[in-house]
C-alpha atoms as a PDB file:
ATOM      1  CA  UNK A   1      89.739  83.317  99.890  1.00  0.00           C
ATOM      2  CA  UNK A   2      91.719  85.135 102.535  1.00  0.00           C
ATOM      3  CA  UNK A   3      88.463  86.335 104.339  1.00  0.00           C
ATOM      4  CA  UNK A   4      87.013  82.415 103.483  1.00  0.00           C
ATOM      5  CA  UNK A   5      89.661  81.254 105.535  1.00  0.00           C
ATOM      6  CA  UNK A   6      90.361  83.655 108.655  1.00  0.00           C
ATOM      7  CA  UNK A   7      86.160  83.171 109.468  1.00  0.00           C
ATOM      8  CA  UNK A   8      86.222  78.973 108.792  1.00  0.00           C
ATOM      9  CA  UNK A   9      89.889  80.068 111.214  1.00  0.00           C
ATOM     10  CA  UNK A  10      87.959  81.579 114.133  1.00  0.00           C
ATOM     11  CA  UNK A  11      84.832  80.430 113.997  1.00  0.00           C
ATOM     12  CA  UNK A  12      84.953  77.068 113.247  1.00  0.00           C
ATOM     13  CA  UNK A  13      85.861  76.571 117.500  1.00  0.00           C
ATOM     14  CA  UNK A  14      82.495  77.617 118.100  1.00  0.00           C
ATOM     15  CA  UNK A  15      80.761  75.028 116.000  1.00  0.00           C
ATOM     16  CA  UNK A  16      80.214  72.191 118.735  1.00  0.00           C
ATOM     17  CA  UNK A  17      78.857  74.028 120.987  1.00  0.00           C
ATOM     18  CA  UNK A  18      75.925  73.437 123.187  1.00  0.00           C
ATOM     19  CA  UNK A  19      73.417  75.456 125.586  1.00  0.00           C
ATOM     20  CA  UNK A  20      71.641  73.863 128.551  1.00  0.00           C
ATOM     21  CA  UNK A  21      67.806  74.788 129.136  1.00  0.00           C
ATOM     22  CA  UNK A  22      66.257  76.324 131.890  1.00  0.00           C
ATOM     23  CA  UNK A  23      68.611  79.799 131.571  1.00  0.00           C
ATOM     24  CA  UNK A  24      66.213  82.485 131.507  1.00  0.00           C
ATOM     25  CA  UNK A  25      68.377  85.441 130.963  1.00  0.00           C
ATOM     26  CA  UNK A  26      70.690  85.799 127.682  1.00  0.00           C
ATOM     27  CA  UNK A  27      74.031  86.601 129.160  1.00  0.00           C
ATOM     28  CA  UNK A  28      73.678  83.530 132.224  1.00  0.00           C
ATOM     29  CA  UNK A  29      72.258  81.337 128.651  1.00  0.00           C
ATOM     30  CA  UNK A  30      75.010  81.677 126.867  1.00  0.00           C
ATOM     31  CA  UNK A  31      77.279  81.623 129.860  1.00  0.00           C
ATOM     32  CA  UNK A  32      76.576  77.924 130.016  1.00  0.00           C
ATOM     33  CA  UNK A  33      78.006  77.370 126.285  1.00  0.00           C
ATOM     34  CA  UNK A  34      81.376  76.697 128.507  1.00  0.00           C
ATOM     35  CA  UNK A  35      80.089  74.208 130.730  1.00  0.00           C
ATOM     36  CA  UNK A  36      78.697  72.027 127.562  1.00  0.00           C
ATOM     37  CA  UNK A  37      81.704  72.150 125.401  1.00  0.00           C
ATOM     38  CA  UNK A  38      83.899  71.338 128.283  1.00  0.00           C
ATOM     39  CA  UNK A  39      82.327  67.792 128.121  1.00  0.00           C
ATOM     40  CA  UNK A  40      82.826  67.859 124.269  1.00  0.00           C
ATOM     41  CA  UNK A  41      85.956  66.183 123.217  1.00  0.00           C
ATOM     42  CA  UNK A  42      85.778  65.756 119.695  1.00  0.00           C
ATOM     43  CA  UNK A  43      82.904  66.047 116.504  1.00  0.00           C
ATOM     44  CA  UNK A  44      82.411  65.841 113.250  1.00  0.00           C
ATOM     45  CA  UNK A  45      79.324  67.630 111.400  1.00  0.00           C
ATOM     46  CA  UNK A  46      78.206  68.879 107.447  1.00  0.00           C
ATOM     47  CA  UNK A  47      79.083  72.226 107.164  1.00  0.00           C
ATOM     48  CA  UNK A  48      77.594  74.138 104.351  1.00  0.00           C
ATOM     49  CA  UNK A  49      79.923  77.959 104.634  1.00  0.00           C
ATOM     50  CA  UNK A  50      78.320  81.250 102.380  1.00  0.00           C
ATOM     51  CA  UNK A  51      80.640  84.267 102.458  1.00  0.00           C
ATOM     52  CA  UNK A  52      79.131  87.141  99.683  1.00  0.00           C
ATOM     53  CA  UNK A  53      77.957  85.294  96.845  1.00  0.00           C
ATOM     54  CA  UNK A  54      80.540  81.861  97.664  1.00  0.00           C
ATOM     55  CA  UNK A  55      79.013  78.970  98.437  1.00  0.00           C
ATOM     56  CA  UNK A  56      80.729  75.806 100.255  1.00  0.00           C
ATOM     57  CA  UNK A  57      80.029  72.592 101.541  1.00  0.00           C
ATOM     58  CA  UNK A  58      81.809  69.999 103.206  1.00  0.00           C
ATOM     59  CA  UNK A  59      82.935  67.956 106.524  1.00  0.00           C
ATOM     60  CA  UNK A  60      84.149  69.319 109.500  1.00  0.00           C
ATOM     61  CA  UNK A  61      86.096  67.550 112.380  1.00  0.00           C
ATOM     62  CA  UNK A  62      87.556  68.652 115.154  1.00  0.00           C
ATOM     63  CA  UNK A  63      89.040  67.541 118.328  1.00  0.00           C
ATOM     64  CA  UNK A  64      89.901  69.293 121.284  1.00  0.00           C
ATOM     65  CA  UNK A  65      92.173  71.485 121.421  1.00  0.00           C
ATOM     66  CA  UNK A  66      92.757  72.910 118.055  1.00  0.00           C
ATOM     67  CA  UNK A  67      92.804  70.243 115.466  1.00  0.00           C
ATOM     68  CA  UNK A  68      90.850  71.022 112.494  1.00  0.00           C
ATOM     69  CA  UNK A  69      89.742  69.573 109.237  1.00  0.00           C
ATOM     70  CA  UNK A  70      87.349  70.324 106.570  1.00  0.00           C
ATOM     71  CA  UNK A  71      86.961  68.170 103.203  1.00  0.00           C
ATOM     72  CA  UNK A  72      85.136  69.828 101.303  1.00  0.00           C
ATOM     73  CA  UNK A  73      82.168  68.006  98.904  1.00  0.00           C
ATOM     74  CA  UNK A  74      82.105  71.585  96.902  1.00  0.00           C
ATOM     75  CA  UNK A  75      84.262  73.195  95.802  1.00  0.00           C
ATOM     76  CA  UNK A  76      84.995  69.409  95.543  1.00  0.00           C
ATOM     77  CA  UNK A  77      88.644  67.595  97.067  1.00  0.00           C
ATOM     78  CA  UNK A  78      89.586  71.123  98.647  1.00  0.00           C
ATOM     79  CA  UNK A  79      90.990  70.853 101.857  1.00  0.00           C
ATOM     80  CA  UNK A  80      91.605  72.978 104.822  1.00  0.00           C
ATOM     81  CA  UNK A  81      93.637  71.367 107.754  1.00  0.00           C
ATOM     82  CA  UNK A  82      94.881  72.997 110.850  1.00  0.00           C
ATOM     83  CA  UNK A  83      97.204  70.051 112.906  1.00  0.00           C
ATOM     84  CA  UNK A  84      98.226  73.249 115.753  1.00  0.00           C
ATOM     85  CA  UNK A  85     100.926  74.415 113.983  1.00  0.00           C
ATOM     86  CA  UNK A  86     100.200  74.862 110.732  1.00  0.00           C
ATOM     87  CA  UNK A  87      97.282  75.516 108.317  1.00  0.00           C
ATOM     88  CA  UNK A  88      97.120  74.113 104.745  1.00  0.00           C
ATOM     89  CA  UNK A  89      94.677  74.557 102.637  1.00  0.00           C
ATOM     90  CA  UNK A  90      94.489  72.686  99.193  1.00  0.00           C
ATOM     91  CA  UNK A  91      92.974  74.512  96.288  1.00  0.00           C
ATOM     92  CA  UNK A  92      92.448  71.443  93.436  1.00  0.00           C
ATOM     93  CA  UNK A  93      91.457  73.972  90.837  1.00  0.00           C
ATOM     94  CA  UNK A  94      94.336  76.368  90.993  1.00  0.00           C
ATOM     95  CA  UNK A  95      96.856  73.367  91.665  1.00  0.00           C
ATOM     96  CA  UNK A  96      98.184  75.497  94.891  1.00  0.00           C
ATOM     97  CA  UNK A  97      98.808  73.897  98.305  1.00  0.00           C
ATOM     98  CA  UNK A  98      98.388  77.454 101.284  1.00  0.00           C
ATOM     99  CA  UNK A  99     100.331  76.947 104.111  1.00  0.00           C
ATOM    100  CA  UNK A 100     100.386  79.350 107.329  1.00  0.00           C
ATOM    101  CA  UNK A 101     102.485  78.653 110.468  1.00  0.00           C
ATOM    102  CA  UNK A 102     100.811  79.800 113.668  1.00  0.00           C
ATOM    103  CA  UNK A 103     103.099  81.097 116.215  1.00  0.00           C
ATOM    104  CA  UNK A 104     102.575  79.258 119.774  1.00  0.00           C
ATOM    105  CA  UNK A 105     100.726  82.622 120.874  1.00  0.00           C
ATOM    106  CA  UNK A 106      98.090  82.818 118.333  1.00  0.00           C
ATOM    107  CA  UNK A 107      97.714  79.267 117.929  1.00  0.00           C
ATOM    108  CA  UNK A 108      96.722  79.465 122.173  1.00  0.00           C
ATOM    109  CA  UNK A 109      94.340  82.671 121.617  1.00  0.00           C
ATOM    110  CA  UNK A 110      92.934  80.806 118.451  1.00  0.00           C
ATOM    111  CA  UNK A 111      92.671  77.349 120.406  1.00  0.00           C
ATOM    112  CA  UNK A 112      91.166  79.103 123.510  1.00  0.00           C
ATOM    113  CA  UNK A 113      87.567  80.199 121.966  1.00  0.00           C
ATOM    114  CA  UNK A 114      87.090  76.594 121.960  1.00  0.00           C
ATOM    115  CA  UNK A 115      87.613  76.626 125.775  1.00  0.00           C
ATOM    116  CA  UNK A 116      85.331  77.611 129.123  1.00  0.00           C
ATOM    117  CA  UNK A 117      88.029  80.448 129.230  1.00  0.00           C
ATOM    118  CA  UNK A 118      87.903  81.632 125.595  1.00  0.00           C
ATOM    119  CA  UNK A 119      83.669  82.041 125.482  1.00  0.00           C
ATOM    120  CA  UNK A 120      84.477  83.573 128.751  1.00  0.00           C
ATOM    121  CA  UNK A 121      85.970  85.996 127.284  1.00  0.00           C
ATOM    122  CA  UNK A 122      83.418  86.233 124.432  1.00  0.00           C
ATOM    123  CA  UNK A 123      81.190  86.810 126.882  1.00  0.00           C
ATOM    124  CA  UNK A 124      83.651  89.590 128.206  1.00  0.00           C
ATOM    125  CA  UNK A 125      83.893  91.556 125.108  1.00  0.00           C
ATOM    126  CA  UNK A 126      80.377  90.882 123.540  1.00  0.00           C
ATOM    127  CA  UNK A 127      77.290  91.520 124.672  1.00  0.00           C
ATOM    128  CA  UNK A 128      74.312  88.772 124.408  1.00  0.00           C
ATOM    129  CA  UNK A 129      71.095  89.022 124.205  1.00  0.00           C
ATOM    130  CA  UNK A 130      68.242  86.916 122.679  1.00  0.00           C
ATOM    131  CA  UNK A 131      67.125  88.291 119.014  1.00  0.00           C
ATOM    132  CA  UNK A 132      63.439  87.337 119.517  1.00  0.00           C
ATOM    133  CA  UNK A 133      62.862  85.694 122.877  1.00  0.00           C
ATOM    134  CA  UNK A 134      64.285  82.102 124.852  1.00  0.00           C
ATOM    135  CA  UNK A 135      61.436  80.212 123.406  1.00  0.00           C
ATOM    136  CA  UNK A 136      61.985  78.233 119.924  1.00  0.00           C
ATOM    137  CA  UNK A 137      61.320  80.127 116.699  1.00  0.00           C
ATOM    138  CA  UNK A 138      61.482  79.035 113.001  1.00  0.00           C
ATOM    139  CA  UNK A 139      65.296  78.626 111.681  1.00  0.00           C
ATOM    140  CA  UNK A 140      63.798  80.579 108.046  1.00  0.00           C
ATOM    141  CA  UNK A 141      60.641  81.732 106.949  1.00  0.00           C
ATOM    142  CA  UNK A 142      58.230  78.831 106.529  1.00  0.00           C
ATOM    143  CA  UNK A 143      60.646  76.344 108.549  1.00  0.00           C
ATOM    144  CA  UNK A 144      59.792  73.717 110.293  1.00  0.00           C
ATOM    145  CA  UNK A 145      62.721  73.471 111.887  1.00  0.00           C
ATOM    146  CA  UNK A 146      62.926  75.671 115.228  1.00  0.00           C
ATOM    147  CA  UNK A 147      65.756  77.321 116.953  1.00  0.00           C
ATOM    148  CA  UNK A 148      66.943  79.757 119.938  1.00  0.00           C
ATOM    149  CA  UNK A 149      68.336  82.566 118.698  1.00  0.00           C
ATOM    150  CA  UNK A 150      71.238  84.818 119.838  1.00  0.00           C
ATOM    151  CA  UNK A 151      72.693  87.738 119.002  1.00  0.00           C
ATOM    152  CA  UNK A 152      76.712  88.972 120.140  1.00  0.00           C
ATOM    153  CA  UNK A 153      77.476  92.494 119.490  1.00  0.00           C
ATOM    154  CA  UNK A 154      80.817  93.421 120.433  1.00  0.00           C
ATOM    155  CA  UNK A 155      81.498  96.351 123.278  1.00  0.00           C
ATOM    156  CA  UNK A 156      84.587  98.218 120.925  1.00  0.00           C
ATOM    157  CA  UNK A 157      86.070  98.357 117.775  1.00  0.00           C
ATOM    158  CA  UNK A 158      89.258  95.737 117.658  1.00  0.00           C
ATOM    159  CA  UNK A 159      87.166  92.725 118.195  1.00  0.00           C
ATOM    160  CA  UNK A 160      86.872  90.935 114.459  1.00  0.00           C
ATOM    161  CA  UNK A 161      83.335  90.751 114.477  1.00  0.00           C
ATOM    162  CA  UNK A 162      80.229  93.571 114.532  1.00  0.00           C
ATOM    163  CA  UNK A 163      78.123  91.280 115.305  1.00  0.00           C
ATOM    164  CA  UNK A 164      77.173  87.327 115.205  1.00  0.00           C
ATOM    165  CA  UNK A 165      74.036  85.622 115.326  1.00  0.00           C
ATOM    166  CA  UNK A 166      73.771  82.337 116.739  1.00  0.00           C
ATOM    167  CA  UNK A 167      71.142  79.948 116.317  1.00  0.00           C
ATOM    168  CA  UNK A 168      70.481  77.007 118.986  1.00  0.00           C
ATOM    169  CA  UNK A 169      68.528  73.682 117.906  1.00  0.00           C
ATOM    170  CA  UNK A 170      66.450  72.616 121.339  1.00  0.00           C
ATOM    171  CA  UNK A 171      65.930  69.601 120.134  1.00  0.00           C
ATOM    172  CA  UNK A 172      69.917  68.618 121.117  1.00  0.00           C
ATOM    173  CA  UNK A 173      71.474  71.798 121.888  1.00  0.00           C
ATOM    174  CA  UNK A 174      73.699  72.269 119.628  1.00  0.00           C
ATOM    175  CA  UNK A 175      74.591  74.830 117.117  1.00  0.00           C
ATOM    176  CA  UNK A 176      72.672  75.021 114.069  1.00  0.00           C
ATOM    177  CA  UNK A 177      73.808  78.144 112.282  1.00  0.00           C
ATOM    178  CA  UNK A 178      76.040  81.026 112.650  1.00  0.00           C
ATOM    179  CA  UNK A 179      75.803  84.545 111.239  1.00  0.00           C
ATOM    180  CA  UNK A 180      78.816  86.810 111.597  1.00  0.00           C
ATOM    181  CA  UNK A 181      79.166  90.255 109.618  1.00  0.00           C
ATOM    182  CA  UNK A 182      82.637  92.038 109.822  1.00  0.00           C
ATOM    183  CA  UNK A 183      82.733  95.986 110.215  1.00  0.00           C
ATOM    184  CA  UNK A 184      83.085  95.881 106.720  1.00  0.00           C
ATOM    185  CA  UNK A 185      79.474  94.321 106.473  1.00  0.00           C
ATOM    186  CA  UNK A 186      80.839  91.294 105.237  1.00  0.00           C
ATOM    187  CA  UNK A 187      78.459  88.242 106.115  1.00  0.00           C
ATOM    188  CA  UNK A 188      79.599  84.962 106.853  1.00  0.00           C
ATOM    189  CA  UNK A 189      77.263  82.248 107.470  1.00  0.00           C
ATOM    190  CA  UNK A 190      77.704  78.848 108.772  1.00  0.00           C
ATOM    191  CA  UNK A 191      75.050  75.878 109.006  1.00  0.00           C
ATOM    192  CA  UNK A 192      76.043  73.075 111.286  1.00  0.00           C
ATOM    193  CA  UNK A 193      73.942  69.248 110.303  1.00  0.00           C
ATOM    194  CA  UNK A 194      74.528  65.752 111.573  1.00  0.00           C
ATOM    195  CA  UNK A 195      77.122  66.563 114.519  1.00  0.00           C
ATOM    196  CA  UNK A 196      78.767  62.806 115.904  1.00  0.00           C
ATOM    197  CA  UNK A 197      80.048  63.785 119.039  1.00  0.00           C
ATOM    198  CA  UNK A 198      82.888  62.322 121.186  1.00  0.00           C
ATOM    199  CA  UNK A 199      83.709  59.272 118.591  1.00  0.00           C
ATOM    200  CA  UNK A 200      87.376  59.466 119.649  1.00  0.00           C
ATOM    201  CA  UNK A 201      88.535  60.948 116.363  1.00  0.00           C
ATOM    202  CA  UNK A 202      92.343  59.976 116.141  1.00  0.00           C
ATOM    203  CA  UNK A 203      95.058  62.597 115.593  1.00  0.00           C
ATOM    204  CA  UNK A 204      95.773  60.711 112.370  1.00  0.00           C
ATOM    205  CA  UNK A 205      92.971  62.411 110.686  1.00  0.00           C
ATOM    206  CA  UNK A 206      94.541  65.834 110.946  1.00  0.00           C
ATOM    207  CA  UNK A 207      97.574  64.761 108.760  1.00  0.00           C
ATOM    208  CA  UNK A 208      97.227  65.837 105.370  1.00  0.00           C
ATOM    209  CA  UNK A 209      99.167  64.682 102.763  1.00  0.00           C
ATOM    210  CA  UNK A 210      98.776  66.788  99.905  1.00  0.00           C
ATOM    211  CA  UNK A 211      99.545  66.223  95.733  1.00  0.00           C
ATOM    212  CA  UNK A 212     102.907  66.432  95.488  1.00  0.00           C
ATOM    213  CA  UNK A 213     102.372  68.220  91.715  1.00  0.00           C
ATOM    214  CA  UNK A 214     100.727  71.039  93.349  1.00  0.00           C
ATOM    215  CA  UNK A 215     102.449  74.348  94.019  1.00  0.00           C
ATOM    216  CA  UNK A 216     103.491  75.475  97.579  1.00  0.00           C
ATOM    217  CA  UNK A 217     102.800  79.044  98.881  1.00  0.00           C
ATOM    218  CA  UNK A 218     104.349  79.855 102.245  1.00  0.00           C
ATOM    219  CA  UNK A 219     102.605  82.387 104.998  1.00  0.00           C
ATOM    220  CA  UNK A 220      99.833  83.336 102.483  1.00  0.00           C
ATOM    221  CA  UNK A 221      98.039  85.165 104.969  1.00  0.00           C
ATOM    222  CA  UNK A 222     100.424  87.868 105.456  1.00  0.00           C
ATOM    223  CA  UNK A 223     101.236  88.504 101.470  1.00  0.00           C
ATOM    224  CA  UNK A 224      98.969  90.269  99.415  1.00  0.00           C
END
């Protein structure tokens, strides 16, 4: 769950991100990533999360600049909600409400991937190059469904991530899938459908009330 929940955690802020046409190297390509999601204010979009053999699916929203919220369809009535300050995560089956406070200083590094300045500096410490070409292949074997892909590799060892693939649907530019494997050869995946962009999502829907029967556990992330 731990591992779950620090990839949904930092990679979630790259989910509404776009890529404008007419780039023809990889780097300047994803370069532009900034300039899109700068005009992105808010979205909501099915998310459907594998990590080993775990399967999820679910809701996300998420408005700029950290606010996060995922109601999950399966495992079904879990939560995760990130409000800036803290994250809770519901777990209906074990009865147990997770909560993490973010210090001020990891909630900004967290907050900036979502910003011009935070894929700048993915683009600092990664480097980016297109994993077949910048013209549209299939998403899977047999697919209709076409994408750009790109692949990240870091430049050193402290950065989270080996590697991550991103795929790029033309047809709107957004994000249709990522692929991220740890240095552990763990592989997350994440498939992005049905993005609503810029509905002016309220702050209100990154409350979260959970049962009050359930049991609390405090700063799970750091306890073993």
């Amino acid at each position: 769950m731990k591992k779950i929940v620090s990839a949904i955690f930092a990679l979630f802020f790259v989910a509404g991100l776009g890529f404008s046409q007419g780039i023809l190297t990889a780097p300047a390509y994803f370069k532009t990533v900034s300039e899109f999601y700068g005009t992105i204010k808010d979205y909501e979009a099915d998310v459907d999360i594998k990590a080993g053999k775990n399967s999820m699916s679910g809701k996300i929203s998420f408005k700029r600049p950290d606010l996060l919220r995922i109601d999950f369809t399966s495992p079904e009535d879990q939560v995760i909600c990130f409000n800036g300050d803290m994250l809770t995560i519901y777990l209906p089956g074990s009865a147990a409400i997770l909560n993490q406070s973010v210090e001020p200083s990891s909630s900004a590094g967290a907050a900036n991937m979502s910003t011009p300045q935070g894929l700048a500096l993915m683009n600092r410490y990664y480097s980016v190059k297109y994993e077949v070409g910048q013209d549209p292949v299939p998403l899977d074997e047999n697919s209709d469904e076409t994408v750009i892909r790109l692949i990240l590799s870091r430049k050193n060892a402290s950065e989270a991530f080996s590697s991550i693939k991103i795929a790029v649907s033309p047809k709107n530019n957004l994000i249709r899938r990522i692929e991220a494997r740890t240095p552990q050869n763990d592989m997350f995946t994440f498939d992005f459908k049905n993005y609503v962009l810029n509905q002016g999502i309220s702050d209100q829907r990154f409350i979260y009330d959970p049962p009050a029967s359930a049991n609390n556990y405090n700063n799970f992330l750091y306890t073993e």
